[in-house]
Protein backbone atom coordinates (compact mmCIF):
# COMPACT_ATOMS: atom_id res chain seq x y z
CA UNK A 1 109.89 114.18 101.20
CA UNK A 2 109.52 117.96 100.48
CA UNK A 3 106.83 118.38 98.58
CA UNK A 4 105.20 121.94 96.93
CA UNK A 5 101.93 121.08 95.38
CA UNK A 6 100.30 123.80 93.35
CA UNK A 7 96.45 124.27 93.20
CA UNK A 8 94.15 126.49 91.60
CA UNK A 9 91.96 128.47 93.12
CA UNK A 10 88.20 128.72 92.26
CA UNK A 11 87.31 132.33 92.87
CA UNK A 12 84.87 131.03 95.70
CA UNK A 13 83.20 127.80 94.22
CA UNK A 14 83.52 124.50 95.93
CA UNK A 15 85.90 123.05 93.42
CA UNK A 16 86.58 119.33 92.87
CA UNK A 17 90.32 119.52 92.10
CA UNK A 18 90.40 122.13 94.87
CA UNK A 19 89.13 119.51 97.29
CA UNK A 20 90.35 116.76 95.25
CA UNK A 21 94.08 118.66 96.06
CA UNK A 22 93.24 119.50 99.70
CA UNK A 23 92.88 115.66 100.92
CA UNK A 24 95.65 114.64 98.89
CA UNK A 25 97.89 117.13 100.79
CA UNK A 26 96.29 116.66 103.93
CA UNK A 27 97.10 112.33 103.49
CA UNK A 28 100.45 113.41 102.54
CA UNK A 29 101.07 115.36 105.74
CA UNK A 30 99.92 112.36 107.91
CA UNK A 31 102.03 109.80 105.58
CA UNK A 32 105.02 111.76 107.46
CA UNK A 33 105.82 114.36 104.41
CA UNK A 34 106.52 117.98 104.56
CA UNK A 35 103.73 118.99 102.12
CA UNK A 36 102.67 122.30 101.16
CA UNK A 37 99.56 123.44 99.95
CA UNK A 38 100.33 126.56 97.22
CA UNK A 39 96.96 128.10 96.39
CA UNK A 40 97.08 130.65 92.81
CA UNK A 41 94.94 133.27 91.87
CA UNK A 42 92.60 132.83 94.94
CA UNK A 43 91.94 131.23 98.26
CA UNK A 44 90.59 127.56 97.58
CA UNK A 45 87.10 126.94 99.16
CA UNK A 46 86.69 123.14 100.53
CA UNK A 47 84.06 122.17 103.18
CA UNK A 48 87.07 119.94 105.15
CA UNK A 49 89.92 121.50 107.09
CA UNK A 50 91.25 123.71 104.82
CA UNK A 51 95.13 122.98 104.74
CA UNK A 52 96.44 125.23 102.31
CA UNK A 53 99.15 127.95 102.99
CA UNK A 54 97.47 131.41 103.21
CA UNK A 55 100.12 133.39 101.06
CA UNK A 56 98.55 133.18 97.56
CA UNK A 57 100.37 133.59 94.49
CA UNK A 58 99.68 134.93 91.27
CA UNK A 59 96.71 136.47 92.88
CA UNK A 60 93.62 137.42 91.00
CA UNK A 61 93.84 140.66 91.47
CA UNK A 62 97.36 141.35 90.08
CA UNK A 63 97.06 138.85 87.41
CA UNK A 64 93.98 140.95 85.20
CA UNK A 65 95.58 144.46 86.46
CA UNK A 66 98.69 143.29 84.48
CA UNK A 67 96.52 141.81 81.71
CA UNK A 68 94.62 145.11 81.03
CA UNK A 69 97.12 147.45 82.42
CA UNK A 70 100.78 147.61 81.35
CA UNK A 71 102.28 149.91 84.04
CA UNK A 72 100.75 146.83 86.98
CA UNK A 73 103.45 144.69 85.11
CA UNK A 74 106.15 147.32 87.07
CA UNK A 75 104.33 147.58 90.13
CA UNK A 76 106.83 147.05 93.39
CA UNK A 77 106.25 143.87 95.78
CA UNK A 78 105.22 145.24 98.51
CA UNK A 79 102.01 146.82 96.46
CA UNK A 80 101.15 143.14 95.28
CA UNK A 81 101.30 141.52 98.21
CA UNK A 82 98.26 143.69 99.55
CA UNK A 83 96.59 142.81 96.27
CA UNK A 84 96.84 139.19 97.05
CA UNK A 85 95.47 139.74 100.40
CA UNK A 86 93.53 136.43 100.84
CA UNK A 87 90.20 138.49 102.08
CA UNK A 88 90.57 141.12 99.27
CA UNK A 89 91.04 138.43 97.03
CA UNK A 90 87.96 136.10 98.38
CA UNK A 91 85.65 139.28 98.28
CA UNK A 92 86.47 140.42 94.43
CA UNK A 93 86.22 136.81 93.47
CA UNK A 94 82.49 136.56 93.28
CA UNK A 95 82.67 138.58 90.43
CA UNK A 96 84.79 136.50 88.49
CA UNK A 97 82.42 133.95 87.24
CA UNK A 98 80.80 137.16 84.97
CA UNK A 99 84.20 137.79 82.89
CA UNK A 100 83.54 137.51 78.77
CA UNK A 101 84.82 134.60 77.25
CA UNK A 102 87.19 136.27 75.31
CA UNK A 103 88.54 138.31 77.97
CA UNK A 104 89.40 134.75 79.99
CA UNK A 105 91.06 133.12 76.50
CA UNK A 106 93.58 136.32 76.35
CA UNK A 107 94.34 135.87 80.08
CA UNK A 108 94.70 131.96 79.85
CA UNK A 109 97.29 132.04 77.14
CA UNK A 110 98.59 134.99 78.23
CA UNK A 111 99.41 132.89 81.70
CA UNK A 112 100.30 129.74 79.66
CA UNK A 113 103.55 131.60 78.04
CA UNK A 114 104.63 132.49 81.21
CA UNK A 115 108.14 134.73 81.55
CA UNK A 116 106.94 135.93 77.66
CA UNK A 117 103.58 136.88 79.22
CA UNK A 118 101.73 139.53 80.58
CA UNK A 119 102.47 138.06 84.34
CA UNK A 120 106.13 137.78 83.76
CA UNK A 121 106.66 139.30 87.03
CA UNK A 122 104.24 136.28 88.98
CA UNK A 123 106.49 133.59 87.45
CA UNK A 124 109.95 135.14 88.60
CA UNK A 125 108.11 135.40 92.08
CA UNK A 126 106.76 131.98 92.34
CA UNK A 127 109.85 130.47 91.16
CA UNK A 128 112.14 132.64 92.97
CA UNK A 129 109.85 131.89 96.98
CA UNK A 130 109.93 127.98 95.52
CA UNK A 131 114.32 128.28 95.10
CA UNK A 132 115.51 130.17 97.65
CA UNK A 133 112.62 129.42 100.57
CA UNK A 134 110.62 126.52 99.44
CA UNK A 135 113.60 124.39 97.80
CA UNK A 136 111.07 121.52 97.44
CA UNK A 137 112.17 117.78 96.50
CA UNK A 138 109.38 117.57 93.80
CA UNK A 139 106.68 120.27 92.71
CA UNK A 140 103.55 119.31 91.36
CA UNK A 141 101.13 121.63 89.23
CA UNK A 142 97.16 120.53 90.03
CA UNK A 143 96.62 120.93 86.09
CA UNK A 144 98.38 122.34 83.26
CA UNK A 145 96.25 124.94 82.35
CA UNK A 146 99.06 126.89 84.48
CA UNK A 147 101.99 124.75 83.10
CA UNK A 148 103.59 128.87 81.97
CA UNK A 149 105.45 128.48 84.98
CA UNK A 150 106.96 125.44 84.26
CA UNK A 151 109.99 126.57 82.06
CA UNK A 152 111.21 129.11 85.01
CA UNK A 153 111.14 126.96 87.63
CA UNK A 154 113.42 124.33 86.14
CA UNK A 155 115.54 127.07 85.13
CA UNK A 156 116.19 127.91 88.40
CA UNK A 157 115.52 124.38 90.50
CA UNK A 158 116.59 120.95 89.55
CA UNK A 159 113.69 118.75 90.85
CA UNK A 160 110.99 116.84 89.28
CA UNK A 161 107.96 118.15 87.86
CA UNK A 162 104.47 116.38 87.70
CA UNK A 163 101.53 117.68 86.23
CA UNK A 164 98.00 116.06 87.63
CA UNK A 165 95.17 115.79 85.06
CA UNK A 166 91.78 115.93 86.36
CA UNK A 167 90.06 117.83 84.04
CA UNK A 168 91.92 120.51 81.87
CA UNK A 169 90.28 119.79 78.36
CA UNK A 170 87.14 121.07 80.03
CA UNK A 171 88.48 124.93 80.05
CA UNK A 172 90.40 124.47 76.64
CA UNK A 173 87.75 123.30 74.95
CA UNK A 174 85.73 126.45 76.62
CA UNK A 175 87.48 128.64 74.84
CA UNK A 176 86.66 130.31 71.59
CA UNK A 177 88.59 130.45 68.36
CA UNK A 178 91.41 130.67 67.97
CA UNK A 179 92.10 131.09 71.27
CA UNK A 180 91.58 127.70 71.69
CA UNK A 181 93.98 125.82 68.96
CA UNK A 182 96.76 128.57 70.53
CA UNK A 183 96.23 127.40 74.05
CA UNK A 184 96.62 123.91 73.13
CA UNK A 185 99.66 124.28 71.79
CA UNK A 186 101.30 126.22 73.98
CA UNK A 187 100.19 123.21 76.71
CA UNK A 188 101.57 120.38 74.46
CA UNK A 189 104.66 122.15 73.96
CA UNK A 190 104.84 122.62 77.92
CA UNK A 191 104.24 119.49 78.48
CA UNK A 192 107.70 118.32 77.13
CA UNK A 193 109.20 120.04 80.56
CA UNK A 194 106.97 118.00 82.92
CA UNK A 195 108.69 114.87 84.16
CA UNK A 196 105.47 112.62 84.47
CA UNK A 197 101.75 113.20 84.83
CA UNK A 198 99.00 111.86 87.46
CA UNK A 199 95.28 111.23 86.03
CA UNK A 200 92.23 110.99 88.13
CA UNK A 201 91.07 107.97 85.79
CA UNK A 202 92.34 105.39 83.49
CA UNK A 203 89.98 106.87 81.35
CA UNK A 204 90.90 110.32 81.45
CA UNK A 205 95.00 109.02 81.04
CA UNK A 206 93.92 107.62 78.12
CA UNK A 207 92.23 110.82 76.60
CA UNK A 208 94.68 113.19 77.78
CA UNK A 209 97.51 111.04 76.44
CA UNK A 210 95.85 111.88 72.55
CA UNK A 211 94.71 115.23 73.28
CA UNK A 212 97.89 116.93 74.41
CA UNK A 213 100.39 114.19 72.81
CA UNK A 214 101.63 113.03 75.39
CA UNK A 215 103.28 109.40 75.51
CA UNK A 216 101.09 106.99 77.91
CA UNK A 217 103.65 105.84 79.82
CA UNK A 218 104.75 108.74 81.16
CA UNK A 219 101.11 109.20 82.66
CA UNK A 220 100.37 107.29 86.33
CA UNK A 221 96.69 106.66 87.49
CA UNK A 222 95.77 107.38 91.17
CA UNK A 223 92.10 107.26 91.50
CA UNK A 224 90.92 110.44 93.98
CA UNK A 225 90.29 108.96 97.72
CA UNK A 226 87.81 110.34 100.43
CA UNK A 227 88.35 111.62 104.09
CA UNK A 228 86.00 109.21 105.19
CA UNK A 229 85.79 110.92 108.15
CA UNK A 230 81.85 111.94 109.04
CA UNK A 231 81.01 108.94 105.96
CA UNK A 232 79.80 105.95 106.58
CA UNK A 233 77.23 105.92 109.23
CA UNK A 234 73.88 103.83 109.30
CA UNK A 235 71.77 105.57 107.37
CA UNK A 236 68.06 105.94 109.02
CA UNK A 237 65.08 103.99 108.09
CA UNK A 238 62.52 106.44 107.39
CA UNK A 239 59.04 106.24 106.24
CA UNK A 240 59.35 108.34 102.71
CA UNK A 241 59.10 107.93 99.06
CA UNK A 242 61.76 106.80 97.33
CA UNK A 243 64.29 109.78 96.52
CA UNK A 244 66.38 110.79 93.78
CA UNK A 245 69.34 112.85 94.49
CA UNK A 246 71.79 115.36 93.13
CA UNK A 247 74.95 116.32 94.80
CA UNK A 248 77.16 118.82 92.33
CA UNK A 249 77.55 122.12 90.95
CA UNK A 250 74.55 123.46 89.52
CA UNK A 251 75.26 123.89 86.06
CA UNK A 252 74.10 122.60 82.80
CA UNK A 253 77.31 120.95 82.20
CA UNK A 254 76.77 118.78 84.83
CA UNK A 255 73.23 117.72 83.57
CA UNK A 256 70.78 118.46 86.15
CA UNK A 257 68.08 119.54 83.18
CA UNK A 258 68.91 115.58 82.13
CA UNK A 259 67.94 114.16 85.84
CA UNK A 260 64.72 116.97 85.56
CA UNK A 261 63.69 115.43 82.49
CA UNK A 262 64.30 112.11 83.43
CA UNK A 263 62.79 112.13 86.88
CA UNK A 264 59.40 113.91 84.84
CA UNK A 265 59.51 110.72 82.43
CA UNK A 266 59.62 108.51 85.41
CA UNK A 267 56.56 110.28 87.23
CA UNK A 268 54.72 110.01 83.77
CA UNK A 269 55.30 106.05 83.99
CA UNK A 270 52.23 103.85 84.05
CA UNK A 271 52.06 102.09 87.55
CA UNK A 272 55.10 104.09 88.41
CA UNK A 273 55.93 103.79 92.59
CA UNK A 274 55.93 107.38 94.06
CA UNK A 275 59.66 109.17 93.91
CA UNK A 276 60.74 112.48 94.67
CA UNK A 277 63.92 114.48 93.50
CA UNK A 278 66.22 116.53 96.06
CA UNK A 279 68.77 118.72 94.62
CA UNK A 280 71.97 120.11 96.51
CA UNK A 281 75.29 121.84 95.61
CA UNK A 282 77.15 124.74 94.86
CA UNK A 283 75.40 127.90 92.44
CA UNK A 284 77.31 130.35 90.82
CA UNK A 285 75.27 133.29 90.44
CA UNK A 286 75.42 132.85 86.64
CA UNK A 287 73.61 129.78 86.74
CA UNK A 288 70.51 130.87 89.04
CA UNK A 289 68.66 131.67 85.74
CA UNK A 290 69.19 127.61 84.45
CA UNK A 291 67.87 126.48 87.79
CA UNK A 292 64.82 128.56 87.88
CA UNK A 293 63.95 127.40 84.47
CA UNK A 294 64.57 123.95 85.40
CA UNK A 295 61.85 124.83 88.49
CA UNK A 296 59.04 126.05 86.43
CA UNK A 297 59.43 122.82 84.30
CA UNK A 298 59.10 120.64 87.40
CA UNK A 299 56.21 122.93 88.65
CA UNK A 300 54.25 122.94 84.85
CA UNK A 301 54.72 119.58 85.29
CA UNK A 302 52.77 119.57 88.65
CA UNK A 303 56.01 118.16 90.27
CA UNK A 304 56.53 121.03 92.40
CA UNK A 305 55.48 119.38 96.10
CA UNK A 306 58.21 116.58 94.82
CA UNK A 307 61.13 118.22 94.74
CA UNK A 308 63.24 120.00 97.19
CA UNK A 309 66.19 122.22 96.67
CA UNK A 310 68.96 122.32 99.51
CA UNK A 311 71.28 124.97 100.18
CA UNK A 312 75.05 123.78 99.44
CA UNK A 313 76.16 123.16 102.41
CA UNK A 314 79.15 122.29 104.64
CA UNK A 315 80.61 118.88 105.42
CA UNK A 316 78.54 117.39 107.95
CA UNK A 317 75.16 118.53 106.15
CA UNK A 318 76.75 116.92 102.96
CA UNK A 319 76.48 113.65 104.46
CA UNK A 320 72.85 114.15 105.89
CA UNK A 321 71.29 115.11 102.77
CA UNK A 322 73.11 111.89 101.18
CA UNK A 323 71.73 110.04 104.16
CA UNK A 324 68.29 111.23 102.80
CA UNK A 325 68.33 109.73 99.35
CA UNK A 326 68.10 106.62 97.96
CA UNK A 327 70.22 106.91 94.73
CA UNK A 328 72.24 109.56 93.33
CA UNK A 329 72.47 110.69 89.46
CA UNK A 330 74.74 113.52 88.34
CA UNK A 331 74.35 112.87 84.26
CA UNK A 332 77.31 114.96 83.29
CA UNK A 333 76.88 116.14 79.62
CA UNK A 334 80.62 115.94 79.58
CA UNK A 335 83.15 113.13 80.39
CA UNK A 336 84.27 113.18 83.51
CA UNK A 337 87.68 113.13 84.96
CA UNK A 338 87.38 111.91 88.55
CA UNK A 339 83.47 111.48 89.85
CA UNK A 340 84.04 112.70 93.71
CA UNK A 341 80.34 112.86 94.92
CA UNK A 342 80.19 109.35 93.43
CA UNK A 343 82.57 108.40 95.74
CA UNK A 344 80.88 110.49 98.09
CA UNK A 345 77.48 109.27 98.08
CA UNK A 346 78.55 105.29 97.77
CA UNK A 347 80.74 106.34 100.76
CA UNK A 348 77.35 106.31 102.79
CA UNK A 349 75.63 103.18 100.92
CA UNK A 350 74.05 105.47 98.39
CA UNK A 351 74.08 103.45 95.04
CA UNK A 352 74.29 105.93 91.79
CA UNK A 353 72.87 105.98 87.92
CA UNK A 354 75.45 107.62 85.93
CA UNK A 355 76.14 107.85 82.27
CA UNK A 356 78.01 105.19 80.47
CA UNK A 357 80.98 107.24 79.83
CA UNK A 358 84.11 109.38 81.00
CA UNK A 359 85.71 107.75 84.26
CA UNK A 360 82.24 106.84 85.46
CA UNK A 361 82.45 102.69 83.67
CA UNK A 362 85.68 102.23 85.97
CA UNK A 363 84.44 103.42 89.16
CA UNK A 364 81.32 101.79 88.78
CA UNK A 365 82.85 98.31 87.43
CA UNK A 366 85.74 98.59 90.51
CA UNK A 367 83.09 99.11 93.48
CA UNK A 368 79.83 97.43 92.14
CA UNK A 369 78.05 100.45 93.47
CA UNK A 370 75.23 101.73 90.59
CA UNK A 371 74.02 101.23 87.27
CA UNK A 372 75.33 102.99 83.27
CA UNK A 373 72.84 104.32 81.36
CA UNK A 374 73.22 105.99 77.87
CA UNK A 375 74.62 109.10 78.17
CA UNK A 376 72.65 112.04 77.40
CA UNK A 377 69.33 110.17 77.27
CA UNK A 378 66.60 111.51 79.77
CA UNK A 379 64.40 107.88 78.43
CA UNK A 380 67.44 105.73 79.59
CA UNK A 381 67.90 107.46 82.72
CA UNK A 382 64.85 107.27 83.77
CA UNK A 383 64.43 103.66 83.33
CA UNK A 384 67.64 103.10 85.18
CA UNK A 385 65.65 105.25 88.02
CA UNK A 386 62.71 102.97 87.66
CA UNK A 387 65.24 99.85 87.96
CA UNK A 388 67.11 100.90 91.28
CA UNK A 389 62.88 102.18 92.46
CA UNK A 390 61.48 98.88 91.89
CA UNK A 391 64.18 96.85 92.82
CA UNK A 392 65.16 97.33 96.33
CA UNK A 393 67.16 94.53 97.00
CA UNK A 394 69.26 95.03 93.82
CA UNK A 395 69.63 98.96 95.22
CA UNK A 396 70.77 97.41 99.06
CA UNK A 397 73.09 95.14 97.21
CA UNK A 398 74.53 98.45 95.01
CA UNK A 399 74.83 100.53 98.28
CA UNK A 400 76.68 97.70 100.20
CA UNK A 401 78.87 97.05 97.70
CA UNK A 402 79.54 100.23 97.00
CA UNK A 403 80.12 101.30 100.49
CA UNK A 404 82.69 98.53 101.17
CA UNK A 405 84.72 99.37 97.99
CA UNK A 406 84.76 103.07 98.69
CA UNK A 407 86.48 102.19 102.17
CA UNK A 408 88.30 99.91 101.32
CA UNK A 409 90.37 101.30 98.17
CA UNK A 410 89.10 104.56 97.53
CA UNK A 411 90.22 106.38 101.32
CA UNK A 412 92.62 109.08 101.54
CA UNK A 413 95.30 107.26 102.89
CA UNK A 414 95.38 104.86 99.71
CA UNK A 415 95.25 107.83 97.25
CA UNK A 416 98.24 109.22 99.00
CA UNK A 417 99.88 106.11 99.28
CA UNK A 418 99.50 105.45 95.42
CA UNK A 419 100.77 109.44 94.84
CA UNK A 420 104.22 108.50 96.92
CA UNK A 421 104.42 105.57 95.03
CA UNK A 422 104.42 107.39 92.15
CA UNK A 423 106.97 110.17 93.43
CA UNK A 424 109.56 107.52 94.84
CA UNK A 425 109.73 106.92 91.08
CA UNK A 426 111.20 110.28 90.26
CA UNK A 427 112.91 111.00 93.81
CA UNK A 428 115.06 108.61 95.39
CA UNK A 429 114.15 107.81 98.89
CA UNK A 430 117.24 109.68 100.63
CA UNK A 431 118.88 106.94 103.37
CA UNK A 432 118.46 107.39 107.08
C-alpha cells in the first residue's frame, strides 16, 4: 500500500504526535508498505531514526510571509523552495514559540480555509507533488488542525482520507475569541471530507466525536505503540532513596508545579520514608521562567539537595534516567490524548501515578501498571506517592505488570498492524 502520511512539525520541540507519527511510519515501512513521511511547516524533531522525507511543505517561513505580506502570496517556486530549506527552517524555528496569540489564531484559520486562504498557493503545491508524483493509495493528515488542505486534494485525487486525533482540542481551545468558535467550525465543516478518523484513545474518540460532531463510528482507536528498541532492560539495584520522576515537556500544562507541590506535601508527611524528585524533558525557552519558579519553591522549601533537573536528552539517556526512578507522575492539568512516556516509562518496569482522567484510566486499567489519583489535587497525589513509597511490593507488582503489557500490546509493530487494519477498510487489498 502507498501510503502519504502528513505530520506537523514542531518548530524544534520534541513533539509527541511528531514521534507518535515517526514510529507509526517507520512500523509501516517494515510491515512491507511504501510509506512516506510528509513533514509541514518545519522539520520534525524525534530522538529515534528520524524517517521523514526532507522536502518540507508549507514551510514556516513562507506560510507567515504570506500571512503578513500579500505580494509572498505571488512569489515564484523556485524562491520558496529556498525558504523551506530544512536548516533555514530549523534555525528560524526557535523563535516561533514567542508569536502573540492572536497573531497564531489569524494564521490557524487562515490555514484551515485553505485554497480561500492566505496560503492558497501551499495547498495547490501540496496537492499538485501528492497527484502527479506522490499518487498515494490513502493520505492521512496527523490532526486536523491542517484539515484546509483537505478539499483540494480530493479535488484533484480520488483516494481515501483519514484524519488522526491525538490532541487537536488542545490548540483550539488555545485560542482566543472569536478566533476560536471560527476555527471550530471551519474544522467540523472539514471534517465532512475526511473518510474516517484514528484516535490515540477510546477516550479521546469519544470526546472528539462531541466536540467536532463527528459520528462515532466513523472514528477507529489504535492505541500509540513503542520502538521498544533500547526499553526493557534490567534495571540496576542501587542503594538510593526512593525517586520520583518526570519525563515530559516542561510546561504548566503538563503539571509539573502539581508533582512540586505534591512531592513538598509528601516530604512534610509525619514518618514519611526519604524520596527525592528528578525532572527531565524538553524546555521551550518560554517556559524557563515557570521552572525557575517551581525551583525556588523546592529550595524555600529546603528541598533543594532532593531534586535534580536533567537535560532532555536523546534516546538512549531517555531510558537511563527512567532506569533511575522508581515511579513516574506527569499530572497533566489537561486530558490527555495518548500518554507516550507512560508507555515509555512502564516500558522499563517503571510503575506511574497519573490523574484519573483523559486516556490515562484505559492505559492504566489495560496494563495494570500504576495508580489514579484525583486530578488536579497535589493532597491526592501525594498520597498516591506515599502508597507506591511504602509499598514496594505493590510498586514491583505495578512495574512487572506494566512492563509485560507494554510489550506485549503496546509495540510498534501492533500499532501498525491495528493502523492497516484500519486502512484495508477503506482500500481494497489489490490481488497479487
Amino acid at each position: 500500500m502507498r501510503i502519504a502520511y502528513i505530520t506537523a512539525g514542531a518548530a524544534g520541540m520534541f513533539c509527541g504526535s511528531c514521534m507518535h507519527d515517526n514510529t507509526l511510519v517507520t512500523a509501516l515501512r517494515a510491515r512491507g508498505h511504501d510509506a512516506l513521511l510528509i513533514p509541514l511547516y518545519t522539520p520534525i524533531r524525534t530522538d529515534e531514526p528520524n524517517v521523514s522525507q526532507k522536502r518540507v511543505f508549507f514551510g514556516g517561513i513562507n506560510v507567515y510571509l504570506q500571512q503578513k505580506l500579500s505580494w509572498f502570496r505571488h512569489t515564484p517556486r523556485l524562491f520558496d523552495r529556498f525558504l523551506d530549506w530544512p536548516r533555514l527552517l530549523s534555525w528560524v524555528s526557535r523563535f516561533a514559540l514567542s508569536t502573540r496569540a492572536d497573531e497564531l489564531a489569524d494564521l490557524a484559520i487562515s490555514v484551515l480555509k485553505g485554497e480561500h486562504g492566505h496560503q492558497r498557493k501551499e495547498v495547490v503545491k501540496l496537492a499538485e507533488w501528492l497527484s502527479n508524483e506522490e499518487k498515494p493509495d490513502i493520505v492521512v493528515l496527523s490532526n486536523v488542525l491542517i484539515a484546509g488542505v483537505v478539499p483540494e486534494i480530493k479535488r484533484r485525487i480520488t483516494v481515501p482520507i483519514l484524519g488522526t486525533l491525538q490532541g487537536d482540542d488542545l490548540f483550539l481551545e488555545g485560542l482566543p475569541e472569536p478566533s476560536r468558535t471560527e476555527a471550530v467550525e471551519l474544522v467540523k465543516d472539514h471534517c465532512r471530507h475526511f473518510d474516517g478518523f484514528i484516535a490515540t484513545s477510546a477516550y479521546y474518540a469519544d470526546f472528539m466525536s462531541g466536540y467536532l460532531a463527528i459520528p462515532r463510528e466513523r472514528l477507529h482507536v489504535v492505541h500509540p505503540g513503542l520502538n521498544l528498541s533500547g526499553h526493557g532492560e534490567a534495571r540496576p539495584e542501587r542503594d538510593r532513596p526512593f525517586t520520583i520522576g518526570y519525563f515530559a515537556r516542561i510546561c504548566p500544562e503538563k503539571g509539573l508545579h502539581i508533582l512540586v507541590d505534591a512531592f513538598i506535601l509528601l516530604r512534610q508527611m509525619p514518618d514519611a520514608p526519604p524520596s527525592r524528585l528528578r525532572v527531565s524533558g524538553w524546555m521551550g525557552g518560554n517556559n524557563k521562567k515557570y521552572f525557575d519558579k517551581l525551583r525556588k519553591q523546592l529550595e524555600s522549601a529546603g528541598l533543594a539537595d532532593s531534586f535534580e533537573h536533567v537535560e532532555s536528552p536523546d534516546h538512549a539517556s531517555k531510558v537511563r534516567f527512567l532506569h533511575g526512578i522508581d515511579v513516574l507522575s506527569v499530572p497533566t492539568t489537561y486530558r490527555e490524548p495518548k500518554g507516550i512516556y507512560i508507555l515509555e516509562a512502564l516500558a522499563n518496569g517503571v510503575p506511574v501515578v497519573q490523574p484519573r482522567h483523559g486516556s490515562f484510566p484505559e492505559l492504566v486499567e489495560a496494563t495494570g501498571g500504576g495508580l489514579l489519583v484525583e486530578p488536579n489535587d497535589a493532597h491526592d497525589l501525594a498520597r498516591g506517592l506515599r502508597h507506591a513509597l511504602e509499598n514496594v511490593a505493590h510498586r514491583r507488582e505495578m512495574g512487572h505488570k506494566g512492563k509485560q503489557s507494554v510489550h506485549l500490546h503496546f509495540n510498534m509493530d501492533r500499532m501498525a498492524e491495528k493502523t492497516e487494519a484500519v486502512f484495508r477498510h477503506y482500500v481494497p487489498e489489490k490481488p497479487p
